[in-house]
C-alpha atoms as a PDB file:
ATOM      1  CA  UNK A   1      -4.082  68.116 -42.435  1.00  0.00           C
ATOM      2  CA  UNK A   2      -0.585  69.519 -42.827  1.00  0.00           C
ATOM      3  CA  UNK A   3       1.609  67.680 -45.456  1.00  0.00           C
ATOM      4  CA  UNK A   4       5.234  67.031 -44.346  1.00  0.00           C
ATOM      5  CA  UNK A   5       6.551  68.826 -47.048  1.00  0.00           C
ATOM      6  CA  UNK A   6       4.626  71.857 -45.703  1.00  0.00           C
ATOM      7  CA  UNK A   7       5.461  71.189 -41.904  1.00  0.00           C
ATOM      8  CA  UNK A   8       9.682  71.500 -43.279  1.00  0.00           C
ATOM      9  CA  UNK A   9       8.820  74.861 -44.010  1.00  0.00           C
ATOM     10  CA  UNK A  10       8.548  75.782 -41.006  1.00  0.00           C
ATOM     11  CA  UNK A  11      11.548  76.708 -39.571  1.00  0.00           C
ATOM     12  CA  UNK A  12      11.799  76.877 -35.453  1.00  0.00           C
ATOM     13  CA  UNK A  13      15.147  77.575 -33.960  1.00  0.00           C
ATOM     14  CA  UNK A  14      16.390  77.768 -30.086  1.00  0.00           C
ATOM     15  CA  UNK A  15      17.453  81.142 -29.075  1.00  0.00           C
ATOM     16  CA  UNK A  16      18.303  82.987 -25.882  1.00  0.00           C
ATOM     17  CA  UNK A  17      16.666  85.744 -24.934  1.00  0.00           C
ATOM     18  CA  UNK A  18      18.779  88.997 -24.369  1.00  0.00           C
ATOM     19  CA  UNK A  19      16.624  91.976 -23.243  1.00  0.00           C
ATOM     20  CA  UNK A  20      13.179  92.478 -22.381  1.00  0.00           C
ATOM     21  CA  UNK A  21      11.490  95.427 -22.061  1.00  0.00           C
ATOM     22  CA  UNK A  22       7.910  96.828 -21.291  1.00  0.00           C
ATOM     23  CA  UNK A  23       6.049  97.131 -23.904  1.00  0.00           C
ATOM     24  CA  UNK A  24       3.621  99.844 -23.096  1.00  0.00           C
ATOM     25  CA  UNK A  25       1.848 100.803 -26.276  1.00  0.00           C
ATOM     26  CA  UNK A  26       0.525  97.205 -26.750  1.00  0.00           C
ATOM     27  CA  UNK A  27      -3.078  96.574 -26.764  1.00  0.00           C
ATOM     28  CA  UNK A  28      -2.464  93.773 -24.111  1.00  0.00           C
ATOM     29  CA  UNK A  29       0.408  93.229 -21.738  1.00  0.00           C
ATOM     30  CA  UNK A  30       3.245  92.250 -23.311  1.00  0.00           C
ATOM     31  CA  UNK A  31       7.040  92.328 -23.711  1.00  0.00           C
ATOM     32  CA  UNK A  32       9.490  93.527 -26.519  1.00  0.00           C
ATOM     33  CA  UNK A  33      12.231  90.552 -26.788  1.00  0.00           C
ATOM     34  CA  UNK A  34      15.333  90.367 -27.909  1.00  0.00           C
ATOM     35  CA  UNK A  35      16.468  86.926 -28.879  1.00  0.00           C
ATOM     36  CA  UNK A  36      19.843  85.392 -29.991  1.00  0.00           C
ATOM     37  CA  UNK A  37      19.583  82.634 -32.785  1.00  0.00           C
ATOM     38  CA  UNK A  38      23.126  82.145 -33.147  1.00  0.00           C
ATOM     39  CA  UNK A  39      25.471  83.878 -36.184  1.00  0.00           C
ATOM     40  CA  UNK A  40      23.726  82.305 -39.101  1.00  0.00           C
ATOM     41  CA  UNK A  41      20.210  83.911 -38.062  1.00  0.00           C
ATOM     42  CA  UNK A  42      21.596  86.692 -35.467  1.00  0.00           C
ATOM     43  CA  UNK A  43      19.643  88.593 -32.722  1.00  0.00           C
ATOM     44  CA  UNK A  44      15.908  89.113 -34.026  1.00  0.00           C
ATOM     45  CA  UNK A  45      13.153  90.866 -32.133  1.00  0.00           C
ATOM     46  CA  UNK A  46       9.633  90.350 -30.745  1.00  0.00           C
ATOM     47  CA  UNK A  47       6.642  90.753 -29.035  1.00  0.00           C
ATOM     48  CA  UNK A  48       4.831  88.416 -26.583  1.00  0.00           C
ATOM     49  CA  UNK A  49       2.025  88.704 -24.086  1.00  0.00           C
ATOM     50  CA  UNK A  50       3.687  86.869 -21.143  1.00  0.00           C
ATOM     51  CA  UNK A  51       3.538  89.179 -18.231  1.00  0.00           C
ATOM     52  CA  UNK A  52       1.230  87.257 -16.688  1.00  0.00           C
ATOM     53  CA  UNK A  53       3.606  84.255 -15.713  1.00  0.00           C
ATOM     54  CA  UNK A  54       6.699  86.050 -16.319  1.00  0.00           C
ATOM     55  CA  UNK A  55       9.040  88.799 -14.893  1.00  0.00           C
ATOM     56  CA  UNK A  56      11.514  90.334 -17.001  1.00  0.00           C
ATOM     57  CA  UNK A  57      14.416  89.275 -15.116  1.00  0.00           C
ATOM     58  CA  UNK A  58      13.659  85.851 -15.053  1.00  0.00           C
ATOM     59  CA  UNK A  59      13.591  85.801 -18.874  1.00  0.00           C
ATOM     60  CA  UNK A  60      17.073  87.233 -19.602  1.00  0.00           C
ATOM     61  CA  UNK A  61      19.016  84.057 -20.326  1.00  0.00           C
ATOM     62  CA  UNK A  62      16.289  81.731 -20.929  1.00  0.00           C
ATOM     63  CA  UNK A  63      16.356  79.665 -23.763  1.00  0.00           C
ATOM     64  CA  UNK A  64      13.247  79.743 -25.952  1.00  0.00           C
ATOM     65  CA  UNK A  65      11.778  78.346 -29.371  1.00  0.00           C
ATOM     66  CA  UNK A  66      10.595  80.476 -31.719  1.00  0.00           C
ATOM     67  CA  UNK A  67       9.491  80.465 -35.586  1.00  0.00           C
ATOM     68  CA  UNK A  68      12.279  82.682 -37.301  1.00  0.00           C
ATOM     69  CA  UNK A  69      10.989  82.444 -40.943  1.00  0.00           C
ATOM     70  CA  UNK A  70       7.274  84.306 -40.953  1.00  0.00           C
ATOM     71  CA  UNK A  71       7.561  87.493 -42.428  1.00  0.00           C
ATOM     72  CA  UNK A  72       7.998  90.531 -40.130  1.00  0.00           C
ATOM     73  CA  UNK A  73       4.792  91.846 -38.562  1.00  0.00           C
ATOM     74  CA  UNK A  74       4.096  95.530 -37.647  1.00  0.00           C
ATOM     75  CA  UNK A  75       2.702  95.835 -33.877  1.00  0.00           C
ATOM     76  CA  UNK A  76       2.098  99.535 -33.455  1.00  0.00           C
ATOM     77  CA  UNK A  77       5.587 101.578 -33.983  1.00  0.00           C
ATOM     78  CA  UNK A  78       7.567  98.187 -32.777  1.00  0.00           C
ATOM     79  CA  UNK A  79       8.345  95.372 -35.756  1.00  0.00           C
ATOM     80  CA  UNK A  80       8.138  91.787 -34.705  1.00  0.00           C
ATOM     81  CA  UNK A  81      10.585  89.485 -36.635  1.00  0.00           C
ATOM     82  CA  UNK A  82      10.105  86.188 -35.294  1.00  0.00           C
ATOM     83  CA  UNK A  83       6.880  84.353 -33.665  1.00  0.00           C
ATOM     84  CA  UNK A  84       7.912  83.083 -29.830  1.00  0.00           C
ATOM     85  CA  UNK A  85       6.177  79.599 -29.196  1.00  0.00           C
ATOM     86  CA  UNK A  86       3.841  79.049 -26.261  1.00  0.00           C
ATOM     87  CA  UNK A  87       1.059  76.769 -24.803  1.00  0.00           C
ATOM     88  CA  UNK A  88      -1.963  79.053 -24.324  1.00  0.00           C
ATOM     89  CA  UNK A  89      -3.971  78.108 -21.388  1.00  0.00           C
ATOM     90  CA  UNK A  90      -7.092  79.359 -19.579  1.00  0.00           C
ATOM     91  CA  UNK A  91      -6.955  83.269 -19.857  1.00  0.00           C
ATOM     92  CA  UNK A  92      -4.097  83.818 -22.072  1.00  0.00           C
ATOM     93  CA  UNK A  93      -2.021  82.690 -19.592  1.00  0.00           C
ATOM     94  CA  UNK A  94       1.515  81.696 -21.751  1.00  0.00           C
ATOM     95  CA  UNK A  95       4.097  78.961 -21.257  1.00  0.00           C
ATOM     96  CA  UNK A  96       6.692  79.326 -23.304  1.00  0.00           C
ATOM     97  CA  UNK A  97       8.293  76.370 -25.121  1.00  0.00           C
ATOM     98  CA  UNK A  98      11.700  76.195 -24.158  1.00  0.00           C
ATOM     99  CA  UNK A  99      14.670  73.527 -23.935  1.00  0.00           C
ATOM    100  CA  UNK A 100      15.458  71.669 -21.226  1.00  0.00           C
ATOM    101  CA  UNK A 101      18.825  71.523 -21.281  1.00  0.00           C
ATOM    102  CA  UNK A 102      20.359  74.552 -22.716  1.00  0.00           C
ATOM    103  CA  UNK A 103      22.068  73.874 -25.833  1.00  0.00           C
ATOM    104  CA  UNK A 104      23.301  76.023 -28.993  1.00  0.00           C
ATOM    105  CA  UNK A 105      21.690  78.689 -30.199  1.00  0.00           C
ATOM    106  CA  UNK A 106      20.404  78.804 -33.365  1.00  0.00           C
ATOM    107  CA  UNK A 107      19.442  74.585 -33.594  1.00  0.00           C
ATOM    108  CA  UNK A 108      17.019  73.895 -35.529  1.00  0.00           C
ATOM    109  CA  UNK A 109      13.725  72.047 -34.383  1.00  0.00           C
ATOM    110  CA  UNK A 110      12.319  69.129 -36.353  1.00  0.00           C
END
């Protein structure tokens, strides 16, 4: 079991995703994002493997939660600096965890 002090550590923010591009030298289909947290956190970049459910287009402009505070992670040549949040169904197949109503950028979740 997770303590709460433990669980405050972990620090998920809203952000909007601004580009997304093919990500080609992945091992399995997936995007490069980039997200805007808002000006104390800033834009911050990532992978995810989403294609499935997901066309580029239609992610520009949603609003997403991510964790922004695991260290940054080396996928090939690209470096991931936040961890996107999902619910992972049959087949990989990714929902991403995302507001309902859109709201600030940058809000903490808690």
């Amino acid at each position: 079991m997770l303590t709460w002090e433990e669980f405050e550590k972990i620090e998920m923010r809203v952000g909007t995703i601004l580009e997304v591009n093919d990500f080609p030298e992945a091992r399995k289909p997936a995007y490069q994002l980039q997200i805007d947290f808002g000006k104390e956190l800033g834009i911050k970049k990532t992978s995810a493997q989403i294609t499935k459910r997901y066309k580029k287009e239609e992610l520009v402009g949603k609003q997403v939660i991510a964790v922004v505070n695991f260290p940054d992670k080396q996928i090939g040549k690209f470096m991931s600096e936040c961890l996107v949040l999902g619910s992972v169904g049959t087949d990989n197949d990714i929902v991403l965890l995302s507001t309902d109503l859109k709201v600030e950028n940058g809000l903490r979740i808690g």
